[in-house]
Each structure stands twice: as structure tokens, then as C-alpha cells.
N, C-alpha and C. Protein backbone atom coordinates (compact mmCIF):
# COMPACT_ATOMS: atom_id res chain seq x y z
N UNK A 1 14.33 10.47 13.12
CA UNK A 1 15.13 11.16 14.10
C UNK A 1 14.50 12.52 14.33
N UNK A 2 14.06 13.06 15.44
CA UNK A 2 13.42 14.10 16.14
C UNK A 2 14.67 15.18 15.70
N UNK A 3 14.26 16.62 15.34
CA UNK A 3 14.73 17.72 15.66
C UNK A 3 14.40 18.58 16.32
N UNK A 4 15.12 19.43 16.97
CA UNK A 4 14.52 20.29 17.98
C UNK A 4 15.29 21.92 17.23
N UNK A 5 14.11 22.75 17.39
CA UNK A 5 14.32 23.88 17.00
C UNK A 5 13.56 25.10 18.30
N UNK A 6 14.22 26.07 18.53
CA UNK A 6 13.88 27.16 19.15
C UNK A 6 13.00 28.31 18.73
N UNK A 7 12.00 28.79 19.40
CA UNK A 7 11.45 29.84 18.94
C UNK A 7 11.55 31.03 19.55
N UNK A 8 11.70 32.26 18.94
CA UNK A 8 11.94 33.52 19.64
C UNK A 8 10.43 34.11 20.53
N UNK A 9 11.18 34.91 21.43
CA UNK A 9 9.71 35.16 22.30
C UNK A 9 9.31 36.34 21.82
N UNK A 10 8.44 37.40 22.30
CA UNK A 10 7.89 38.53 21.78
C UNK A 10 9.09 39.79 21.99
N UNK A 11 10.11 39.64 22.31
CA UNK A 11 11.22 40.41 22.17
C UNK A 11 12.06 40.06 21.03
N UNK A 12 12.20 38.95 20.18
CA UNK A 12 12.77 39.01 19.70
C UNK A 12 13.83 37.61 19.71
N UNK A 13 14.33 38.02 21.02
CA UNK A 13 16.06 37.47 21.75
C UNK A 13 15.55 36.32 22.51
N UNK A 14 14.82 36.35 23.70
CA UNK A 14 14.58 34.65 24.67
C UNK A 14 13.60 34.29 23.73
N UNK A 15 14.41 32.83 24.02
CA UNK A 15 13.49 31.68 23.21
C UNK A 15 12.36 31.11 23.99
N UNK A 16 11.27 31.58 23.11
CA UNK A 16 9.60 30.97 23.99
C UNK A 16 9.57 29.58 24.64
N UNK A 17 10.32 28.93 23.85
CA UNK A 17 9.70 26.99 23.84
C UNK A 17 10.62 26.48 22.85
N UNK A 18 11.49 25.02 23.38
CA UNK A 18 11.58 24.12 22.36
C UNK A 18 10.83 23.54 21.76
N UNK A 19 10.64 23.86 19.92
CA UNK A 19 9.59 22.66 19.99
C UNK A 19 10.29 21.56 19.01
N UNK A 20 9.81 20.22 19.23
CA UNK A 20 10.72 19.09 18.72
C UNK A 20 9.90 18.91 17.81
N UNK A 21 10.45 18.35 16.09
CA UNK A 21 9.71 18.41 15.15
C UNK A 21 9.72 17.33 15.14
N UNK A 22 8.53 15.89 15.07
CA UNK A 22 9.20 14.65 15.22
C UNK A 22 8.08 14.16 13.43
N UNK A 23 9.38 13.44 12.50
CA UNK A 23 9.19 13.47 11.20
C UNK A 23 8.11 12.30 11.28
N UNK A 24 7.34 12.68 10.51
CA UNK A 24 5.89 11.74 10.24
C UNK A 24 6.25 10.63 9.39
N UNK A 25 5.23 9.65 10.23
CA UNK A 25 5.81 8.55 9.60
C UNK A 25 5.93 6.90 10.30
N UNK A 26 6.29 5.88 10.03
CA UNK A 26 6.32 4.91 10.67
C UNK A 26 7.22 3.83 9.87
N UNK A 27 7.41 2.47 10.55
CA UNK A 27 7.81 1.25 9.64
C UNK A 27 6.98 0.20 8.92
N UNK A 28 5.37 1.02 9.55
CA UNK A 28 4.79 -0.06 8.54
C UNK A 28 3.50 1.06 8.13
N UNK A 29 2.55 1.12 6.92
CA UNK A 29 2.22 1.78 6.45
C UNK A 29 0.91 1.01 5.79
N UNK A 30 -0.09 1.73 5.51
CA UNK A 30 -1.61 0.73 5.13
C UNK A 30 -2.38 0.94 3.94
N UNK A 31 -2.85 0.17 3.24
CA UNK A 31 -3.95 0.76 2.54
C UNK A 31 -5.18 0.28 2.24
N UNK A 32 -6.40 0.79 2.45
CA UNK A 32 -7.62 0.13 2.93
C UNK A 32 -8.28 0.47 1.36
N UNK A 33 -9.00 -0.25 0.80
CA UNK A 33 -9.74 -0.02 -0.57
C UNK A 33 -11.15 -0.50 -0.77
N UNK A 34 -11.99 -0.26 -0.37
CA UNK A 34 -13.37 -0.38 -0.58
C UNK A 34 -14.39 -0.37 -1.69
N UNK A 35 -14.52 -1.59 -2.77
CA UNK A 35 -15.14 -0.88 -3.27
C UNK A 35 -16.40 -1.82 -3.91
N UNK A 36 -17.22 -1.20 -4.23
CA UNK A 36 -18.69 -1.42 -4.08
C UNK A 36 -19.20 -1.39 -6.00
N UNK A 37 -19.85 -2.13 -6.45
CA UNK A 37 -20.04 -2.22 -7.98
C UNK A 37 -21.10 -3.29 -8.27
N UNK A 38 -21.53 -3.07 -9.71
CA UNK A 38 -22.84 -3.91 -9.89
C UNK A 38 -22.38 -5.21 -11.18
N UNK A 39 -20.98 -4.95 -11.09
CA UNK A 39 -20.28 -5.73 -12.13
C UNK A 39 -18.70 -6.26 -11.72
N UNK A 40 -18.64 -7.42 -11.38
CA UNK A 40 -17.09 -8.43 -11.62
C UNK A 40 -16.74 -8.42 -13.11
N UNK A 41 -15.50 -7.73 -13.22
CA UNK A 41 -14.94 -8.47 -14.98
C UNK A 41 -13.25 -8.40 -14.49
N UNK A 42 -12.87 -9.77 -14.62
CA UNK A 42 -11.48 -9.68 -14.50
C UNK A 42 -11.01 -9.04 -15.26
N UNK A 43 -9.53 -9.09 -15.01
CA UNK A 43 -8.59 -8.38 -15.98
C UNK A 43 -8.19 -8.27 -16.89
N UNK A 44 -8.92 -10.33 -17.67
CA UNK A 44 -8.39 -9.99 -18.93
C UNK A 44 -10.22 -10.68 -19.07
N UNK A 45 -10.97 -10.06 -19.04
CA UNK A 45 -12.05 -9.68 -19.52
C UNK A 45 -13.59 -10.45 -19.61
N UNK A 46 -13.10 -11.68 -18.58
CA UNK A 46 -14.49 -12.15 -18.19
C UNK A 46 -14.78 -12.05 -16.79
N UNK A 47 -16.56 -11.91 -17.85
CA UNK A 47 -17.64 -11.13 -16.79
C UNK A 47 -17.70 -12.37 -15.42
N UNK A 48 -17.74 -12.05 -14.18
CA UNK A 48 -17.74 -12.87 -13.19
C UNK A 48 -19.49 -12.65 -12.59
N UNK A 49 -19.70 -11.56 -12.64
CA UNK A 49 -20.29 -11.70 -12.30
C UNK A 49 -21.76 -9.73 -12.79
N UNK A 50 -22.78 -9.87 -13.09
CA UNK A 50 -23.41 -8.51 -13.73
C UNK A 50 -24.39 -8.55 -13.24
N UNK A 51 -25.00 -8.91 -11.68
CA UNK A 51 -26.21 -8.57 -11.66
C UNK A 51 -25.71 -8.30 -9.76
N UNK A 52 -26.69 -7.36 -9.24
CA UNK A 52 -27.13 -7.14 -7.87
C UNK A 52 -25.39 -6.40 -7.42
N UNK A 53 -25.33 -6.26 -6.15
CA UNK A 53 -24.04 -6.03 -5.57
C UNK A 53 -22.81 -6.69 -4.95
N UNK A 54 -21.64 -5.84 -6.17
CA UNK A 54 -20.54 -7.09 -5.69
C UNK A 54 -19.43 -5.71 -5.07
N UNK A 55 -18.97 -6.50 -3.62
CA UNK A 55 -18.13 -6.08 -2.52
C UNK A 55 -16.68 -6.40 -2.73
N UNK A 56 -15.72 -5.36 -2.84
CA UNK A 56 -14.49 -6.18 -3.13
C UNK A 56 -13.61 -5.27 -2.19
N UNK A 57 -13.28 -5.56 -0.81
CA UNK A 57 -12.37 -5.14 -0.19
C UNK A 57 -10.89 -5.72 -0.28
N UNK A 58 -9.69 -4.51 -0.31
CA UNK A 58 -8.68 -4.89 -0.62
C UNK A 58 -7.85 -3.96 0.92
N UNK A 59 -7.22 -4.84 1.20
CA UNK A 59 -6.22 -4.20 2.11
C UNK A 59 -4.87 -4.83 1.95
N UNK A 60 -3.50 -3.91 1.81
CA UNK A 60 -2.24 -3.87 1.76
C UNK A 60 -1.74 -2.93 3.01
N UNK A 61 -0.64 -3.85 3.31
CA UNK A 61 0.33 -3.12 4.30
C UNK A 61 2.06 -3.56 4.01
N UNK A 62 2.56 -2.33 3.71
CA UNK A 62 3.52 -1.89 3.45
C UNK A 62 4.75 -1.57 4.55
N UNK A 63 5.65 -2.56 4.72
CA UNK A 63 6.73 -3.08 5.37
C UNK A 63 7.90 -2.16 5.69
N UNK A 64 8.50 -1.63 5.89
CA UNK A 64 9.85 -0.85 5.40
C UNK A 64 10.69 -1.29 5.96
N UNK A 65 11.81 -1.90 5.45
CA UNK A 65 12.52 -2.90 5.91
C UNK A 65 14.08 -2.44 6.05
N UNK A 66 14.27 -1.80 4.99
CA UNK A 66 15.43 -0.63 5.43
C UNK A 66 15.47 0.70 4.01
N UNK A 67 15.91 1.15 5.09
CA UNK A 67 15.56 3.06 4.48
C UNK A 67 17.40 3.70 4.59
N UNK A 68 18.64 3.17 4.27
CA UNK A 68 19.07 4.04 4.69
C UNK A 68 19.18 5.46 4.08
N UNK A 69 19.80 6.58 4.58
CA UNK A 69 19.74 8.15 4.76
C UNK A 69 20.89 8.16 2.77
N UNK A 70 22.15 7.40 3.33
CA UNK A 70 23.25 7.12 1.42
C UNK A 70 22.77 5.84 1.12
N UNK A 71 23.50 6.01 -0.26
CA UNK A 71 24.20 4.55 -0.78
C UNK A 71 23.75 4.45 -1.98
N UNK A 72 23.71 3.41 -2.47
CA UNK A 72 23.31 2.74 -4.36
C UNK A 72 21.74 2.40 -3.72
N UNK A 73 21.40 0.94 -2.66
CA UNK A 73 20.33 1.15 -2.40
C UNK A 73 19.84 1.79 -1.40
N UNK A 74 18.54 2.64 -2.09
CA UNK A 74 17.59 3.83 -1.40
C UNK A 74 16.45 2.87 -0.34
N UNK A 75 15.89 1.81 -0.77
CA UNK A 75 15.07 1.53 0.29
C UNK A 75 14.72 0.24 -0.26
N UNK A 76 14.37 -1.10 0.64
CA UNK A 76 13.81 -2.18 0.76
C UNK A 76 12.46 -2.38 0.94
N UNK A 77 10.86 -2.51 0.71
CA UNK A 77 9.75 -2.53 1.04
C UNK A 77 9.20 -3.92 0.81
N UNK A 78 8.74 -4.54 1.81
CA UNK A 78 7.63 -5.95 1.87
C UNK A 78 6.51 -5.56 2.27
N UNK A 79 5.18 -5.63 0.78
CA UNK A 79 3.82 -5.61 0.32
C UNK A 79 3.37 -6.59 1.17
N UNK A 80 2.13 -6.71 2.10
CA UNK A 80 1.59 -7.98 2.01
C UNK A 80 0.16 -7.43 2.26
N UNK A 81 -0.89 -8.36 1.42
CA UNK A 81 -2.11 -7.95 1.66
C UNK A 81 -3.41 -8.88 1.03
N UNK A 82 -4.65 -8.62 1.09
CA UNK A 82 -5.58 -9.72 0.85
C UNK A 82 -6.60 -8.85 0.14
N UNK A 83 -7.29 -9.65 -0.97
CA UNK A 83 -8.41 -8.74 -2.01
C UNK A 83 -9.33 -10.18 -1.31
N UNK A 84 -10.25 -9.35 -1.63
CA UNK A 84 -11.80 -10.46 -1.51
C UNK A 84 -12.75 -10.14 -2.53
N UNK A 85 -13.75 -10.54 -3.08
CA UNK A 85 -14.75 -10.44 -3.42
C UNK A 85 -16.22 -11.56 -3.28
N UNK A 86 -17.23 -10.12 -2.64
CA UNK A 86 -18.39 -10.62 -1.90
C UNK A 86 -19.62 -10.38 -2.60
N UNK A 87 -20.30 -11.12 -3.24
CA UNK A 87 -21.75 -10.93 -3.85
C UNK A 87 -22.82 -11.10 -2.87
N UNK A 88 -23.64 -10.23 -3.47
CA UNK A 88 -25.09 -10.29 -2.70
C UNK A 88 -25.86 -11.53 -3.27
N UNK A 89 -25.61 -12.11 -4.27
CA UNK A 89 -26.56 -12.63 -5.23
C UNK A 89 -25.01 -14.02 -5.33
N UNK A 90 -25.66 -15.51 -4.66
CA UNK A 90 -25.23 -16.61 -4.84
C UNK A 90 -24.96 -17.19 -6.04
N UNK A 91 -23.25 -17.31 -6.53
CA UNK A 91 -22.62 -17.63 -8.15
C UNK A 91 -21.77 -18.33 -7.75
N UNK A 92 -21.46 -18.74 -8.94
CA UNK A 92 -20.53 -19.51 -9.30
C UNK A 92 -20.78 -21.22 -9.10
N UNK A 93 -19.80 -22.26 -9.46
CA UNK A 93 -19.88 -23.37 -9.50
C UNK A 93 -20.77 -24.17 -8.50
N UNK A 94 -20.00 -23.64 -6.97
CA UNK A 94 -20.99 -23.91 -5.82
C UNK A 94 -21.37 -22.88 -5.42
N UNK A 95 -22.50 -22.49 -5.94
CA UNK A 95 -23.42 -21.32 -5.02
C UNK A 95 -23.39 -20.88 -3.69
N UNK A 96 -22.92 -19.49 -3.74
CA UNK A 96 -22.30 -18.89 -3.11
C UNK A 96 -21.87 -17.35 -2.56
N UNK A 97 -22.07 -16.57 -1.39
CA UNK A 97 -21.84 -14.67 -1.52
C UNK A 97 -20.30 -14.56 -1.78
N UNK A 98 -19.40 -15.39 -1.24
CA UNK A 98 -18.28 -15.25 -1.64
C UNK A 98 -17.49 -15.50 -2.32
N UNK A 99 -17.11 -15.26 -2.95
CA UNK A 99 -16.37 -15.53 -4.54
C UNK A 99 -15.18 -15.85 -4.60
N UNK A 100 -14.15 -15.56 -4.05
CA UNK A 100 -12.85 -15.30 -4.27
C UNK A 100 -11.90 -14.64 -3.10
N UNK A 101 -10.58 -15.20 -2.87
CA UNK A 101 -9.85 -14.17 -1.94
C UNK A 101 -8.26 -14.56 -3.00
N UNK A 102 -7.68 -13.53 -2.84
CA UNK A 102 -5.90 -13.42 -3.16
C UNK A 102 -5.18 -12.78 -2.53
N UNK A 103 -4.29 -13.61 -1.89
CA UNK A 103 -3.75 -13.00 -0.61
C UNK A 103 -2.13 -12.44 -1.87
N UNK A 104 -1.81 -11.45 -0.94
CA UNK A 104 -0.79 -10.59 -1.70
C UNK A 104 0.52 -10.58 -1.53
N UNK A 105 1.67 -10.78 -1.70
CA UNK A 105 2.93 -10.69 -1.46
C UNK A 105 4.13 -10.19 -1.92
N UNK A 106 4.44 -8.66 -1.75
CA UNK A 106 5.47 -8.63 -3.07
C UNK A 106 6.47 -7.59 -2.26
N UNK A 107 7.94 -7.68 -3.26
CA UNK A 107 8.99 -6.87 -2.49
C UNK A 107 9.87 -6.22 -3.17
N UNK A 108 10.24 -5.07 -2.81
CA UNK A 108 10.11 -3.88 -3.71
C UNK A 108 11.85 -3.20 -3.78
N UNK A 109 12.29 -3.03 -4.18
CA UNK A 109 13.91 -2.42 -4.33
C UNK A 109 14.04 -1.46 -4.94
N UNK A 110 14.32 0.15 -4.31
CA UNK A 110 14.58 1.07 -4.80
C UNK A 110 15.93 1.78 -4.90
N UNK A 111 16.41 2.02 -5.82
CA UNK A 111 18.36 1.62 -5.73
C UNK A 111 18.17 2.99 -7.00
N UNK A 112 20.08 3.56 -6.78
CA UNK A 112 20.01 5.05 -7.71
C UNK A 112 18.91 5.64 -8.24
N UNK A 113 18.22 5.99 -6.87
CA UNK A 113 16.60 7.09 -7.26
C UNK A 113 16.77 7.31 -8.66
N UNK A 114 15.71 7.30 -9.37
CA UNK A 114 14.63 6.88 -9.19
C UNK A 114 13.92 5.75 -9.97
N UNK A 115 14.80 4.30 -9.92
CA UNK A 115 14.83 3.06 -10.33
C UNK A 115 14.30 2.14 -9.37
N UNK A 116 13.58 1.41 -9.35
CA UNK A 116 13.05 0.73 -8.95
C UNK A 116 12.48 -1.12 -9.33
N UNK A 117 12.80 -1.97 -8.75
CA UNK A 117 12.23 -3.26 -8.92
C UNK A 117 11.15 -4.16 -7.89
N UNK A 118 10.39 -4.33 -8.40
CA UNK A 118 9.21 -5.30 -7.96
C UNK A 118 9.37 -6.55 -8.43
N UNK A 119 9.11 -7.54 -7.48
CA UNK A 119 8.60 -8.60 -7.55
C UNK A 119 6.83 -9.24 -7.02
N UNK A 120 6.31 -9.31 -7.26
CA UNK A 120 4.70 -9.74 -6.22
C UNK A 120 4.54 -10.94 -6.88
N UNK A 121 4.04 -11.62 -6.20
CA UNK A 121 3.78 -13.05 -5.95
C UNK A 121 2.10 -13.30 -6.94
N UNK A 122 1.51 -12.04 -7.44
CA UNK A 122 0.46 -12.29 -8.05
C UNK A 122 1.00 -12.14 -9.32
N UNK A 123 1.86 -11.79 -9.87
CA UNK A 123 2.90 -11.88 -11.49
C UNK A 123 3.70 -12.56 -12.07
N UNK A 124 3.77 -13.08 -13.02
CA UNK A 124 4.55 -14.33 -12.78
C UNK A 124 6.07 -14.18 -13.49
N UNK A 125 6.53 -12.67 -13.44
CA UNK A 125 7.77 -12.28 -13.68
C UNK A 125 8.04 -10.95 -12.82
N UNK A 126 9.51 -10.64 -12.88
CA UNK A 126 9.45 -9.48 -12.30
C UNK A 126 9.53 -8.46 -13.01
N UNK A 127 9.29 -7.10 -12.47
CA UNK A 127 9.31 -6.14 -13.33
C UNK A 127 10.32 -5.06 -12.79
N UNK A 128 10.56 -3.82 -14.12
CA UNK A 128 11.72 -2.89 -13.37
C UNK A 128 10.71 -1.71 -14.19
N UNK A 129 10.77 -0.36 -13.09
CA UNK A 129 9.73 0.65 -12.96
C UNK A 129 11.08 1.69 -13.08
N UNK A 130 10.64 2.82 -13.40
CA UNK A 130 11.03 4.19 -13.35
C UNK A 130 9.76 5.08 -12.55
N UNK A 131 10.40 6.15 -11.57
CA UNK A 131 9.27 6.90 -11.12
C UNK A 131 9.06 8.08 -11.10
């Protein structure tokens, strides 16, 4: 919601200009992740891949599904997004630059600030966060 505020002119008293403050921001929101390495090791600790250059772009976009101003819940958010990973150097079973994609899905509940619950579709339980 836009506010509009007045500014005084060089006297003091007439107002120069309305100017409307309009709050930054949107309903959907991005995040681009680039990143570039000479080593794949998953998460729980095998090597995928240790030689030449491996490409792993990740992009998420962030939903806002409702925000209201009161209440118990503070805000609703739906995650959705896709990781890749791209080798220079042909691996795996069938030889190959591309390795892998995981597409992303998760949805987020923020209720009596500053409590929070996640669910994502890459975990195979849900979790509850403090922030």
C-alpha cells in the first residue's frame, strides 16, 4: 500500500511536491546461484565427481501467498525451484556433461513471529525453525 507524504518548500510552510513512497517489494521473489568448482561431493559425502569443471546452477522462486498486516499466522510462502549439475568432463554410468537435475518444492508457515515451519519436497520430514 503506497503512502503519500508532503514536503516543505524553501519557506518552510508550502509544500514543494507529493512524494508517494511506494513499499519495495513484490509477490514473487528470486534467487539465482551460480556456482562453478573442480569437485562434486554430495551431502553425505560421496565424491561425484574431482576432476576438470563442474557447473551447478540453482534457481528458486519464492511465492507469497498471503502476508496478512495481524493474526496468529504471519505469512504463507511456496519455494519452487531447480538445481542442475554440469561437467565439462563426461561421468557417470552413461557418459555424460550432465549429471543431475532436482527440481524443488517446499512451503513455508510463519505463525507467532518468530516460529516458523517448512516442509520441501527434497526432505523426507518436516521441520520447525526459530529465527
Amino acid at each position: 500500500m503506497a503512502q503519500q507524504s508532503a514536503q516543505a518548500g524553501p519557506d518552510g510552510k508550502t509544500p514543494l511536491a507529493a512524494v508517494v513512497d511506494e513499499p519495495f517489494g513484490g509477490a514473487i521473489h528470486g534467487l539465482l546461484n551460480l556456482e562453478f568448482s573442480d569437485h562434486y561431493i554430495t551431502p553425505r559425502g560421496l565424491v561425484v565427481e574431482n576432476q576438470e569443471l563442474v557447473f551447478q546452477p540453482l534457481l528458486l522462486l519464492f511465492w507469497d501467498l498471503y502476508s496478512p498486516k495481524e493474526g496468529f499466522l504471519n505469512d504463507i510462502t511456496l519455494t519452487t525451484g531447480v538445481w542442475n549439475s554440469w561437467h565439462t568432463r563426461k561421468s557417470g554410468a552413461t557418459p555424460r556433461r550432465w549429471n543431475e537435475i532436482d527440481p524443488i518444492v517446499g512451503l513455508t508457515f510463519r505463525f507467532a513471529y518468530p516460529i516458523f515451519f517448512s516442509r520441501f519436497g527434497t526432505r523426507p520430514w518436516p521441520h520447525v525453525f526459530t529465527s
